[in-house]
PDB file of N, CA and C in Angstrom:
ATOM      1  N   UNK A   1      26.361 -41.828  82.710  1.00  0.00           N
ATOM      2  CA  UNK A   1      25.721 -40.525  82.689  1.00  0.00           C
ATOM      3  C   UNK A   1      26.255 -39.705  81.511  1.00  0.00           C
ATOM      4  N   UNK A   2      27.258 -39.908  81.342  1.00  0.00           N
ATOM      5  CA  UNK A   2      28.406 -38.785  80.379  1.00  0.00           C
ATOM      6  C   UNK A   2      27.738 -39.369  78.709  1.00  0.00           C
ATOM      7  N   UNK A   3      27.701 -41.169  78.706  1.00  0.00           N
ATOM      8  CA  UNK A   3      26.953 -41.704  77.399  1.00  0.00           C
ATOM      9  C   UNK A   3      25.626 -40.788  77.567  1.00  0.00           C
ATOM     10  N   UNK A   4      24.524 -41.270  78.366  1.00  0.00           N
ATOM     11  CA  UNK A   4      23.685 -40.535  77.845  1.00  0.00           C
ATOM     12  C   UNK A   4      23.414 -39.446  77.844  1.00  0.00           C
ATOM     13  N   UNK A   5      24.198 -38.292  78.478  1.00  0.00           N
ATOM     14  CA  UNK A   5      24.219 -36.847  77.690  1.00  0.00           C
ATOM     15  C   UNK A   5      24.345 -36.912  76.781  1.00  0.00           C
ATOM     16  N   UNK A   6      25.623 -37.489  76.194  1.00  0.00           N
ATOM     17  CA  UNK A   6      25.826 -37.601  74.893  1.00  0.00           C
ATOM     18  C   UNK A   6      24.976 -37.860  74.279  1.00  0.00           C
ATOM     19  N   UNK A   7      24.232 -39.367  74.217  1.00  0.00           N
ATOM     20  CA  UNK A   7      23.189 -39.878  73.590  1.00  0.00           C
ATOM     21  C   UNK A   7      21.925 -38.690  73.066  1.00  0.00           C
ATOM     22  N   UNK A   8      21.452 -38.202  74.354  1.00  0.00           N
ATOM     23  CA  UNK A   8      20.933 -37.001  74.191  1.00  0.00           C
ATOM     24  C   UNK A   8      21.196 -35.969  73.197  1.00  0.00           C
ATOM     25  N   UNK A   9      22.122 -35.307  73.564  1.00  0.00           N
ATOM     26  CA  UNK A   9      22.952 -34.351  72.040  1.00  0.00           C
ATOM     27  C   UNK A   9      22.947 -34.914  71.160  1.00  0.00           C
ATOM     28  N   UNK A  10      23.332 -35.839  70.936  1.00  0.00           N
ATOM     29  CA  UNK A  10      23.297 -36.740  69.195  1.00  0.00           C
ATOM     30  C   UNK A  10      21.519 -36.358  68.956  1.00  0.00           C
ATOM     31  N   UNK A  11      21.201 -36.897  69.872  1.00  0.00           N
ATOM     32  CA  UNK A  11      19.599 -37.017  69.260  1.00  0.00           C
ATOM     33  C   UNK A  11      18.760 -36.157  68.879  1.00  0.00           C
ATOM     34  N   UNK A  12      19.219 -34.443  69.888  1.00  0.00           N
ATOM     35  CA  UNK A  12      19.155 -33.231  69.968  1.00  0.00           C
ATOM     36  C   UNK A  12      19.455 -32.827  68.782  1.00  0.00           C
ATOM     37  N   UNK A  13      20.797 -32.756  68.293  1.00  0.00           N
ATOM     38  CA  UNK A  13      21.105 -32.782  67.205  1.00  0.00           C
ATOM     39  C   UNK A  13      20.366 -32.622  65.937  1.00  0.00           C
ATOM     40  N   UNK A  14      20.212 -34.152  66.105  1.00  0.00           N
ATOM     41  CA  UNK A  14      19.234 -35.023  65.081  1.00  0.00           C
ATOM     42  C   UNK A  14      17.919 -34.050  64.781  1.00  0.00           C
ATOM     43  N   UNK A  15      17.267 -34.387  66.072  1.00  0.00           N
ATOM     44  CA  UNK A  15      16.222 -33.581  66.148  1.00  0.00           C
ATOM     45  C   UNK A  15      15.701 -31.721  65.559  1.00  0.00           C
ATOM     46  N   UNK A  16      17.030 -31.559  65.645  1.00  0.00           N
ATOM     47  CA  UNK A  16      17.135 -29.937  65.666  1.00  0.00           C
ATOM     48  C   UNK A  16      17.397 -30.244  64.036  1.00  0.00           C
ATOM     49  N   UNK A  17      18.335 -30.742  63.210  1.00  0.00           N
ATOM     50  CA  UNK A  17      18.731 -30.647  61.874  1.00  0.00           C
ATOM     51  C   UNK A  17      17.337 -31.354  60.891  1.00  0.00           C
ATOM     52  N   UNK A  18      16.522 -32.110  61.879  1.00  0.00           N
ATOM     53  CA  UNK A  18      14.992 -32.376  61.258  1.00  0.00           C
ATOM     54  C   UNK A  18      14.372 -31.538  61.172  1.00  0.00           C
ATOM     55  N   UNK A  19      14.169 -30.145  62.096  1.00  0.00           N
ATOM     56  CA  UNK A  19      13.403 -29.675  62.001  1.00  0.00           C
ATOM     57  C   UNK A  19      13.615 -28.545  61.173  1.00  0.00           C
ATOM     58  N   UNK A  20      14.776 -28.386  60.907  1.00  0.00           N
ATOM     59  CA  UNK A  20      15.553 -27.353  60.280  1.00  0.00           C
ATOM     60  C   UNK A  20      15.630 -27.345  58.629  1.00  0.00           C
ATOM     61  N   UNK A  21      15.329 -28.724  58.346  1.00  0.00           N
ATOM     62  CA  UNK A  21      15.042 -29.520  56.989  1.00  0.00           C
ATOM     63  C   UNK A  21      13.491 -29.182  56.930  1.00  0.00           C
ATOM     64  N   UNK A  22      12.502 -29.624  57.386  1.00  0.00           N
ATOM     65  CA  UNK A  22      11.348 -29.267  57.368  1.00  0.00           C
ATOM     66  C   UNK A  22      11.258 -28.088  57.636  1.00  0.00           C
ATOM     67  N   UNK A  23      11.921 -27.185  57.758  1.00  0.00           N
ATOM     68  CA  UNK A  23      11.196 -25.738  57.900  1.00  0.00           C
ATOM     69  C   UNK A  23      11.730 -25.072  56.770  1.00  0.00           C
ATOM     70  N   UNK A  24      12.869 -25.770  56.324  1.00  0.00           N
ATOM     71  CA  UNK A  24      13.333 -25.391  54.972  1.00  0.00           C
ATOM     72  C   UNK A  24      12.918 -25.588  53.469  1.00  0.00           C
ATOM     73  N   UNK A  25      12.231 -26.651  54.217  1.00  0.00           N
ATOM     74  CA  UNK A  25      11.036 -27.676  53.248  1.00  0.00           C
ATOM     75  C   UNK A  25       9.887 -26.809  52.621  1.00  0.00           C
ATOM     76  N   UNK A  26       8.882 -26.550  54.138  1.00  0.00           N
ATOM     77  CA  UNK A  26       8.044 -25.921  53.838  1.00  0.00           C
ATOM     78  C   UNK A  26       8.170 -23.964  54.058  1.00  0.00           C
ATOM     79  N   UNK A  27       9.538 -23.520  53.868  1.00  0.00           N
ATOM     80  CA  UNK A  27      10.066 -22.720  53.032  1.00  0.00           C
ATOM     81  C   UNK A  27       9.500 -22.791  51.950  1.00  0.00           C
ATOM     82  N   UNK A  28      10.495 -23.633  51.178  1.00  0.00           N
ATOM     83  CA  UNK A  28      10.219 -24.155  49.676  1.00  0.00           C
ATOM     84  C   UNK A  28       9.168 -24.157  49.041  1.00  0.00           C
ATOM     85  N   UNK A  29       8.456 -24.682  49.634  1.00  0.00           N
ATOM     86  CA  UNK A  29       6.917 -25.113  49.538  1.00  0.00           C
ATOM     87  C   UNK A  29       6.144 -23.817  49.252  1.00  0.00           C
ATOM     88  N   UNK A  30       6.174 -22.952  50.649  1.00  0.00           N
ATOM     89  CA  UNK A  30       5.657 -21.765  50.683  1.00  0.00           C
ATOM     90  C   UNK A  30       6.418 -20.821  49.396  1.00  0.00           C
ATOM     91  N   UNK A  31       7.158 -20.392  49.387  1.00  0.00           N
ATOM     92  CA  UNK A  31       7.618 -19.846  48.199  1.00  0.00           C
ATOM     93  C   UNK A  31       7.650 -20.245  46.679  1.00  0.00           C
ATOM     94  N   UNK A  32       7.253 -21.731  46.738  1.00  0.00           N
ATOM     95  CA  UNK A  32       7.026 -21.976  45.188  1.00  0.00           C
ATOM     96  C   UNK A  32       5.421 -21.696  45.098  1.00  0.00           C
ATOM     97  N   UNK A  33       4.904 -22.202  45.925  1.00  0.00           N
ATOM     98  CA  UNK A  33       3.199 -22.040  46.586  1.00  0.00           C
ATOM     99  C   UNK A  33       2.886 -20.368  45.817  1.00  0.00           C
ATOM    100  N   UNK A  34       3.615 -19.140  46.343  1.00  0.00           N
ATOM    101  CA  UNK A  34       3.884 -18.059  46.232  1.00  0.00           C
ATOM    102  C   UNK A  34       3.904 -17.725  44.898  1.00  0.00           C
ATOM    103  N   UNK A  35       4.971 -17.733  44.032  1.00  0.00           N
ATOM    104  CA  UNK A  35       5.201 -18.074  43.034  1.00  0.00           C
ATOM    105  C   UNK A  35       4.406 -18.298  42.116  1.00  0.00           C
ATOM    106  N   UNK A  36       3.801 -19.786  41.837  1.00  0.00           N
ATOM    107  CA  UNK A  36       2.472 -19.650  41.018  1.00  0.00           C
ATOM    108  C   UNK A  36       1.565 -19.289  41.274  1.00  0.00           C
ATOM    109  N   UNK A  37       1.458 -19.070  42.345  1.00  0.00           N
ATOM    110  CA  UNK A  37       0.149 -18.152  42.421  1.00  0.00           C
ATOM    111  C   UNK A  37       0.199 -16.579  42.001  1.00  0.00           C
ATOM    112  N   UNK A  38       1.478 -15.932  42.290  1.00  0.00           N
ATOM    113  CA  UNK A  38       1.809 -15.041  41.281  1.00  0.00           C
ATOM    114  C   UNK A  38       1.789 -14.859  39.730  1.00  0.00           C
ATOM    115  N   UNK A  39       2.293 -16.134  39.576  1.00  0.00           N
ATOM    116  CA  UNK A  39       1.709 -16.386  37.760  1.00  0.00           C
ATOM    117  C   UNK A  39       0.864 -16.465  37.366  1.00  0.00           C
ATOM    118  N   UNK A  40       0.267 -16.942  38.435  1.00  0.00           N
ATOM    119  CA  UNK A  40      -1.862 -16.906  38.068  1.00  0.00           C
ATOM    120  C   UNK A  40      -2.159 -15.716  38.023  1.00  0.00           C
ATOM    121  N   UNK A  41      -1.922 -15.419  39.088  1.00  0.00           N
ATOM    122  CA  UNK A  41      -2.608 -13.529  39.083  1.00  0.00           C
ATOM    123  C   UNK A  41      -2.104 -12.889  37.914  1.00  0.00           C
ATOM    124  N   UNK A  42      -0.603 -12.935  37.652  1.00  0.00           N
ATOM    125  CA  UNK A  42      -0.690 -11.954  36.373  1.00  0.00           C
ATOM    126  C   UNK A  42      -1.508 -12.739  35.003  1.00  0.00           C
ATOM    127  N   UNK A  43      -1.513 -14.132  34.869  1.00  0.00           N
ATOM    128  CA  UNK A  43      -2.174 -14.610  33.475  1.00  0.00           C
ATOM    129  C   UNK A  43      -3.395 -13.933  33.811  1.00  0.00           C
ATOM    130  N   UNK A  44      -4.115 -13.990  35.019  1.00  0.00           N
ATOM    131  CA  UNK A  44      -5.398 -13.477  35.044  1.00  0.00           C
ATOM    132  C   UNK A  44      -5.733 -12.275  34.535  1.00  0.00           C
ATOM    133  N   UNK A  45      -4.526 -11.159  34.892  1.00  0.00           N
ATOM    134  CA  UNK A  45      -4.993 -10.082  35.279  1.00  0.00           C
ATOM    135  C   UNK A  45      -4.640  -9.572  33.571  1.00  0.00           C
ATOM    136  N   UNK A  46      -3.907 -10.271  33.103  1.00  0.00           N
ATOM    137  CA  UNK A  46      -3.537 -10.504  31.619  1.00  0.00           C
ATOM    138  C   UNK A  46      -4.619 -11.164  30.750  1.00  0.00           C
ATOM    139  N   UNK A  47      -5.605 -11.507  31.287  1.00  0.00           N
ATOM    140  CA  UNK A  47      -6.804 -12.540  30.411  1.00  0.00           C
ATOM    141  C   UNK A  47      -7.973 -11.317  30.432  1.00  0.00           C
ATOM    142  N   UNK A  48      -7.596 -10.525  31.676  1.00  0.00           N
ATOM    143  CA  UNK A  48      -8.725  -9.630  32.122  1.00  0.00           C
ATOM    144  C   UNK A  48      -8.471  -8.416  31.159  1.00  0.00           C
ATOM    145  N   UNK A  49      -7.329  -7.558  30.891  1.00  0.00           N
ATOM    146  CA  UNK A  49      -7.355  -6.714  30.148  1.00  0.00           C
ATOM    147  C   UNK A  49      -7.541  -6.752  28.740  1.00  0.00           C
ATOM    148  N   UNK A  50      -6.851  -8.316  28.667  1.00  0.00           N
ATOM    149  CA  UNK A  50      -7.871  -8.639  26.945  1.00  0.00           C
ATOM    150  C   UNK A  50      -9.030  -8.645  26.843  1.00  0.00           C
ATOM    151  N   UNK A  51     -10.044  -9.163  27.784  1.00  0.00           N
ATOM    152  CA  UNK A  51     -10.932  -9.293  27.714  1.00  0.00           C
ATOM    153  C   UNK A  51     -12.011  -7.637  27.372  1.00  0.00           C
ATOM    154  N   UNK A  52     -11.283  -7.332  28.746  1.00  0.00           N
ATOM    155  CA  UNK A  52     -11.711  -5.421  28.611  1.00  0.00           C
ATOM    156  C   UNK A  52     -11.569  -4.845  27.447  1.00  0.00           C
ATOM    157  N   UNK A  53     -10.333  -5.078  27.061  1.00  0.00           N
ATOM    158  CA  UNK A  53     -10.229  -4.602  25.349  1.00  0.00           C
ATOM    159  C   UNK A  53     -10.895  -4.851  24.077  1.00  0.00           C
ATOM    160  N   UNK A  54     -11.271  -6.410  24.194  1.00  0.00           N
ATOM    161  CA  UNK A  54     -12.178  -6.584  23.256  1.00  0.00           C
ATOM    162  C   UNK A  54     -13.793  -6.186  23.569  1.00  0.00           C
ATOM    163  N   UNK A  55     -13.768  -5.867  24.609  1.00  0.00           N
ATOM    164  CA  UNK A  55     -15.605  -5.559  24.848  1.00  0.00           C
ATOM    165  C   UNK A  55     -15.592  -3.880  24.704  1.00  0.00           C
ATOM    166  N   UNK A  56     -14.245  -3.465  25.051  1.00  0.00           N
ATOM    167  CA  UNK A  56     -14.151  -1.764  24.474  1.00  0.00           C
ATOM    168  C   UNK A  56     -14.481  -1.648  22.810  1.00  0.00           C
ATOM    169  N   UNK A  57     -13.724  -2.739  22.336  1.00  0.00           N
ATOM    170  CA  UNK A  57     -13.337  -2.557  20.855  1.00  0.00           C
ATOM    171  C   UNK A  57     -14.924  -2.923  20.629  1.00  0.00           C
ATOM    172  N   UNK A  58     -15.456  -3.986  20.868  1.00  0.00           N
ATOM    173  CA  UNK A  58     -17.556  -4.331  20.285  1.00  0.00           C
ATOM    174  C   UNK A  58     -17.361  -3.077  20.450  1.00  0.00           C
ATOM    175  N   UNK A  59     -17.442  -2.195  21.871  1.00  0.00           N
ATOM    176  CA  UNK A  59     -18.576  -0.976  22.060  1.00  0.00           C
ATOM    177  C   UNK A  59     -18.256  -0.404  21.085  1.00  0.00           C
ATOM    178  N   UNK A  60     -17.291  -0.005  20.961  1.00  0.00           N
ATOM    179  CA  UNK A  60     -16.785   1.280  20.087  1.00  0.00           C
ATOM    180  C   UNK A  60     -17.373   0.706  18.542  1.00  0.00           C
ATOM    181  N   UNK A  61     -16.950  -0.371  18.391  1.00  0.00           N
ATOM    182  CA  UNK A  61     -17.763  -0.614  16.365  1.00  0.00           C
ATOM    183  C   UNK A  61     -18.830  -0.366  16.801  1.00  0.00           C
ATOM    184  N   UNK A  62     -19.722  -1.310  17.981  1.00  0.00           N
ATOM    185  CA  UNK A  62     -21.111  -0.831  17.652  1.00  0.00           C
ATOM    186  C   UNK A  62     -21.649   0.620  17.818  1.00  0.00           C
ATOM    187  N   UNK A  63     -20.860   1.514  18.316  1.00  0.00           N
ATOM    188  CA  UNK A  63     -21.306   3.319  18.625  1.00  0.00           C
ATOM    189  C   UNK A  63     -21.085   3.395  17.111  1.00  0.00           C
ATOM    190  N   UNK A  64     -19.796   3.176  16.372  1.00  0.00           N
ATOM    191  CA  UNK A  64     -19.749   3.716  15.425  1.00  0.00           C
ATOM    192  C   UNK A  64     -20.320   3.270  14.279  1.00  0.00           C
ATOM    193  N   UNK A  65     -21.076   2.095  14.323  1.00  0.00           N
ATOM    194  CA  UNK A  65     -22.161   1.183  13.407  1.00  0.00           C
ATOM    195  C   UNK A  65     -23.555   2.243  13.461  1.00  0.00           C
ATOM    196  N   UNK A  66     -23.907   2.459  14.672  1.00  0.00           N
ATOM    197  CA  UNK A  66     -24.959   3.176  15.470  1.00  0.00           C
ATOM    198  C   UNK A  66     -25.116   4.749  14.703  1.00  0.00           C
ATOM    199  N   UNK A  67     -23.632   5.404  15.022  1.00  0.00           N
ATOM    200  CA  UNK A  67     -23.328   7.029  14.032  1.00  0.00           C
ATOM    201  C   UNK A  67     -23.834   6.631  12.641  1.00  0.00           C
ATOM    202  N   UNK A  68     -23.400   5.965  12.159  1.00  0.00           N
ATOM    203  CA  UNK A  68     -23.549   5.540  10.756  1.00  0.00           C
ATOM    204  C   UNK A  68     -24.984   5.509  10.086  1.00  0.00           C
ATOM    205  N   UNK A  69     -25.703   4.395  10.986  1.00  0.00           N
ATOM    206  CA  UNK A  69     -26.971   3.942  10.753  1.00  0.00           C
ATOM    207  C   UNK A  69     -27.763   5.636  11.048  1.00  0.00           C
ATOM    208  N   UNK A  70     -27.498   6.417  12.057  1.00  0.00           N
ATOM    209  CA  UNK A  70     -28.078   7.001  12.471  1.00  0.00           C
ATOM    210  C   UNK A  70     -27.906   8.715  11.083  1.00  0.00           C
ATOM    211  N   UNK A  71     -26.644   8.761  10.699  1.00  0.00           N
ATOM    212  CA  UNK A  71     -26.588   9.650   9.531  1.00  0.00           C
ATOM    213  C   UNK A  71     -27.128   9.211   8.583  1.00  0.00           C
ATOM    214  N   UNK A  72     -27.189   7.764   8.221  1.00  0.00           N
ATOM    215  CA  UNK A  72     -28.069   7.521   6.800  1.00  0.00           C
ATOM    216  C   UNK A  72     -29.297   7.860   6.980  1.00  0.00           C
ATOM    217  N   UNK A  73     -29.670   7.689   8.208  1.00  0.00           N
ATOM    218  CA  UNK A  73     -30.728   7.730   8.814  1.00  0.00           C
ATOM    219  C   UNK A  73     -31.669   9.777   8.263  1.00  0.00           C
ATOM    220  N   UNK A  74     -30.650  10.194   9.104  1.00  0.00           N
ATOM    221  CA  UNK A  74     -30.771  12.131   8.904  1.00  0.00           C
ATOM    222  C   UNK A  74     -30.866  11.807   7.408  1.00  0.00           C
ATOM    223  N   UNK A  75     -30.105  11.916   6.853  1.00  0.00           N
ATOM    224  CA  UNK A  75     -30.061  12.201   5.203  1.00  0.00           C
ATOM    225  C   UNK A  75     -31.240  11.658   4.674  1.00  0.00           C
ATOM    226  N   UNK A  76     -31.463  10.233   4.790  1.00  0.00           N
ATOM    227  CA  UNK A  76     -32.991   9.850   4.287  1.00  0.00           C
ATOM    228  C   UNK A  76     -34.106  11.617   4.996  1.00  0.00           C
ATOM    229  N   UNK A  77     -33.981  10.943   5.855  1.00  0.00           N
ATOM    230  CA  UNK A  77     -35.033  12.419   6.622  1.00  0.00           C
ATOM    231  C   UNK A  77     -34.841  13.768   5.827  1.00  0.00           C
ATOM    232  N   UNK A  78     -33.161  13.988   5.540  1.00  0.00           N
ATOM    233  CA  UNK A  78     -33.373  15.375   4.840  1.00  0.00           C
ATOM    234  C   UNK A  78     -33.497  15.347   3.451  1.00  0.00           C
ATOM    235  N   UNK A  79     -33.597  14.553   2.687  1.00  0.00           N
ATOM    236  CA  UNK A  79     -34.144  14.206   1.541  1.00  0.00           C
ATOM    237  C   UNK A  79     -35.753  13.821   1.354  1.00  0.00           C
ATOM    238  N   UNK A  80     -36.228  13.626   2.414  1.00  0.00           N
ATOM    239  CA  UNK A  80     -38.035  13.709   2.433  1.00  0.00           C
ATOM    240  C   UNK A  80     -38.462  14.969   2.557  1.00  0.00           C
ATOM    241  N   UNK A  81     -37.692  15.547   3.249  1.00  0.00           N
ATOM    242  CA  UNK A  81     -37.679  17.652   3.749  1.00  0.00           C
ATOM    243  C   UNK A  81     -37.808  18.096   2.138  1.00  0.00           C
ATOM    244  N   UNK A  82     -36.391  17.594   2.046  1.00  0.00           N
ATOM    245  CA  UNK A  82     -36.194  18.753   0.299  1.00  0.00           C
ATOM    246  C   UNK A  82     -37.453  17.938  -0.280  1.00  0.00           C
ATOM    247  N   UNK A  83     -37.664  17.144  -0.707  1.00  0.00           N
ATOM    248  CA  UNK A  83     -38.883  16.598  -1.857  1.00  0.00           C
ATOM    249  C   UNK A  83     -40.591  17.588  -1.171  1.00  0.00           C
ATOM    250  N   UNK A  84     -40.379  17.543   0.223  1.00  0.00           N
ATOM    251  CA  UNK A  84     -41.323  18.146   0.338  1.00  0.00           C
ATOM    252  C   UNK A  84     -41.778  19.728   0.285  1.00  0.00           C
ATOM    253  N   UNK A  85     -40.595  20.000   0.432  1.00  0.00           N
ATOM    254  CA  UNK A  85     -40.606  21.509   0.343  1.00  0.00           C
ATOM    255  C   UNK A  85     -40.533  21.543  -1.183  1.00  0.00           C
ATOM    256  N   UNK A  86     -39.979  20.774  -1.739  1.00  0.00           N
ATOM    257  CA  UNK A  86     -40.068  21.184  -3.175  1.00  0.00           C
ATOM    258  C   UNK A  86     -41.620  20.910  -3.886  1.00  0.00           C
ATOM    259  N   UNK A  87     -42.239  20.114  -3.305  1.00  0.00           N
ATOM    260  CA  UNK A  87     -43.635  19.622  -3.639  1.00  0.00           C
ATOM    261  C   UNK A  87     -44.714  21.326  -3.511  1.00  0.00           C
ATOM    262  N   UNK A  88     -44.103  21.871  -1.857  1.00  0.00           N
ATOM    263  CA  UNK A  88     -44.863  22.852  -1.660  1.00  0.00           C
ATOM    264  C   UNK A  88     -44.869  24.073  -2.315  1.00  0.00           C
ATOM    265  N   UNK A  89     -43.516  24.486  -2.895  1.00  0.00           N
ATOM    266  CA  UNK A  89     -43.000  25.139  -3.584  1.00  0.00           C
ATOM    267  C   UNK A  89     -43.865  25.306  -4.956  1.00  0.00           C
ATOM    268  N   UNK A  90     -43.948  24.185  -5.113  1.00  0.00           N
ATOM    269  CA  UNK A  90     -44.455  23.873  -6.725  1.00  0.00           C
ATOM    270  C   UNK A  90     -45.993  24.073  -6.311  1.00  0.00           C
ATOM    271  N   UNK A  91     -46.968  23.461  -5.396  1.00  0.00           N
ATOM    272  CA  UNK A  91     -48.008  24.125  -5.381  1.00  0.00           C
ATOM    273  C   UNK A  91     -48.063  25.161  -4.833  1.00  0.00           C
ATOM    274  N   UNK A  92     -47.140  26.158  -4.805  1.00  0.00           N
ATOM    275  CA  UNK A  92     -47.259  27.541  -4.117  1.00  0.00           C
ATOM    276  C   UNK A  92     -46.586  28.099  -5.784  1.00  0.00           C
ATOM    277  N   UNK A  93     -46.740  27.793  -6.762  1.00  0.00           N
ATOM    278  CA  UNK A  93     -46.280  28.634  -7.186  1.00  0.00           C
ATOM    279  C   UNK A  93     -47.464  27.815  -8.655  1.00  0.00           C
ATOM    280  N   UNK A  94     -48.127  26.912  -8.224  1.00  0.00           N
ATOM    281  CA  UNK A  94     -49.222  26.619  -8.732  1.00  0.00           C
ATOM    282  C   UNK A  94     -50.391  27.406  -8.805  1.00  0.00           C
ATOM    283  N   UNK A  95     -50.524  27.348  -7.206  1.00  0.00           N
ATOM    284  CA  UNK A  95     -51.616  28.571  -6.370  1.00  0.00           C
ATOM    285  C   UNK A  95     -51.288  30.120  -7.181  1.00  0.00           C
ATOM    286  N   UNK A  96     -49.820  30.666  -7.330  1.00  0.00           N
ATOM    287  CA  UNK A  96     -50.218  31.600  -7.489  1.00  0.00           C
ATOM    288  C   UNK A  96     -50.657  32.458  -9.092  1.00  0.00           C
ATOM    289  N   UNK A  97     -50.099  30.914 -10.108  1.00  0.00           N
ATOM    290  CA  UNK A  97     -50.280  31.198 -11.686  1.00  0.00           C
ATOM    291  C   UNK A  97     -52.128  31.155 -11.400  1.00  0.00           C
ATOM    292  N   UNK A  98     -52.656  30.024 -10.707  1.00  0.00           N
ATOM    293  CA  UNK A  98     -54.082  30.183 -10.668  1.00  0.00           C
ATOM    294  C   UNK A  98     -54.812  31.368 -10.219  1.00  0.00           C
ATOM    295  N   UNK A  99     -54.117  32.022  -9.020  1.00  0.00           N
ATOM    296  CA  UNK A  99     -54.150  33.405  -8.568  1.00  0.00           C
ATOM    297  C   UNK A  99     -54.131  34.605  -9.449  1.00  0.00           C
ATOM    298  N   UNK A 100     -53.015  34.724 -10.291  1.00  0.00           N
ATOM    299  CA  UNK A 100     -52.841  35.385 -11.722  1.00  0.00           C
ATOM    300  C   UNK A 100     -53.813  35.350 -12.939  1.00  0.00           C
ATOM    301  N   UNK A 101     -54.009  34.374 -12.996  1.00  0.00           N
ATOM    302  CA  UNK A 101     -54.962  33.970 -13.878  1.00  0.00           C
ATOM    303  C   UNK A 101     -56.517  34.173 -13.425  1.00  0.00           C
ATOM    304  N   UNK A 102     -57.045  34.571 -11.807  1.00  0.00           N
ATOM    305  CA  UNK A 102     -58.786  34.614 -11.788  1.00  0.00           C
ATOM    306  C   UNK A 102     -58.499  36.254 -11.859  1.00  0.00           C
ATOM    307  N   UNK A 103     -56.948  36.544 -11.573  1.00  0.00           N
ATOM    308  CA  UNK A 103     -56.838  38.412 -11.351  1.00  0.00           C
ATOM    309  C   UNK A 103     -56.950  38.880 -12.938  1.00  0.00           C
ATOM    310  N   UNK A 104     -56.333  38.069 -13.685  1.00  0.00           N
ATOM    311  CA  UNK A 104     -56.318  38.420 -15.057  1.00  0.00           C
ATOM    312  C   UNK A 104     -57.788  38.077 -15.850  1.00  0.00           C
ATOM    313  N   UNK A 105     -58.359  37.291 -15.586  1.00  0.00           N
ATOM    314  CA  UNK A 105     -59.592  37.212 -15.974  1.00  0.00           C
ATOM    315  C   UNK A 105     -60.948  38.561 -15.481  1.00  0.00           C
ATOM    316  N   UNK A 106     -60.312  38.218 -13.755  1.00  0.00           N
ATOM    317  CA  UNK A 106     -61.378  39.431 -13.324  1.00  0.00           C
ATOM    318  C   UNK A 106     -61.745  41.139 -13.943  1.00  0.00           C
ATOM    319  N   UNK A 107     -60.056  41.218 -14.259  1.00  0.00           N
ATOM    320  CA  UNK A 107     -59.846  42.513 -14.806  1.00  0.00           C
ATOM    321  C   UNK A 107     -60.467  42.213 -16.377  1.00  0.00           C
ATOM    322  N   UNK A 108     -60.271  41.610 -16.856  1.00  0.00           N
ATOM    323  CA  UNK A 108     -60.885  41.182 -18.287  1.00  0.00           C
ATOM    324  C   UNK A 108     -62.182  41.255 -18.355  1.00  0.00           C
ATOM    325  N   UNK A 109     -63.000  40.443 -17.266  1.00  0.00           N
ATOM    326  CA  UNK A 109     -64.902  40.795 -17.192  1.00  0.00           C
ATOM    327  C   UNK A 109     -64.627  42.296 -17.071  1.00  0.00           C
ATOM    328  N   UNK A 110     -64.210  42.586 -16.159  1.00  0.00           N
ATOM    329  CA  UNK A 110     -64.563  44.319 -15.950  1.00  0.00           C
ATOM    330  C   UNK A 110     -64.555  45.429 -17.200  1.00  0.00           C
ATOM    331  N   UNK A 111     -63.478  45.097 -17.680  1.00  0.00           N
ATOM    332  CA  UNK A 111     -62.836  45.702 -18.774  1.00  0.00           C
ATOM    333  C   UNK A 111     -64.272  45.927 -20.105  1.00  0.00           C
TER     334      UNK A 111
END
């Protein structure tokens, strides 16, 4: 009886320092498990803000491609303004030598 208590405890033992290994095991496991997956998340979250950055940086050249195109743009426009106002100018000041000239004539028949 006294052997196999004993026997028992040894095996108990046994049993108990197995399981104690495997739980230490998948400890291990779990915490390295942990671990890279932590490294993933930050490479990710590190792949992600580059990424954000370079699609900030497109937007921003293309807004400021956009300003650009869009001032050459005005200036063409205000350079068709001045040519035209200067066009009108000139027949307004066409109109009024011709104006001068039927007043200066008219007074001349009369005369």
């Amino acid at each position: 009886a006294d052997r196999s208590t004993y026997t028992q405890k040894v095996d108990f033992t046994k049993l108990r320092s197995e399981l104690l290994a495997l739980d230490s095991s998948d400890t291990s496991m779990t915490l390295a498990s942990h671990e890279r997956l932590s490294n993933d998340l930050a490479k990710l979250n590190s792949r992600l803000r580059d990424e954000i950055s370079r699609a900030q940086a497109s937007v921003r050249l293309d807004l400021n491609l956009e300003k650009g195109r869009i001032r050459e743009e005005a200036k063409g426009q205000e350079l068709k303004i001045k040519e035209t106002e200067t066009r009108i100018e000139q027949e307004v000041a066409g109109l009024r030598e011709r104006v001068e000239g039927v007043k200066f004539s008219t007074l001349q028949w009369l005369m």
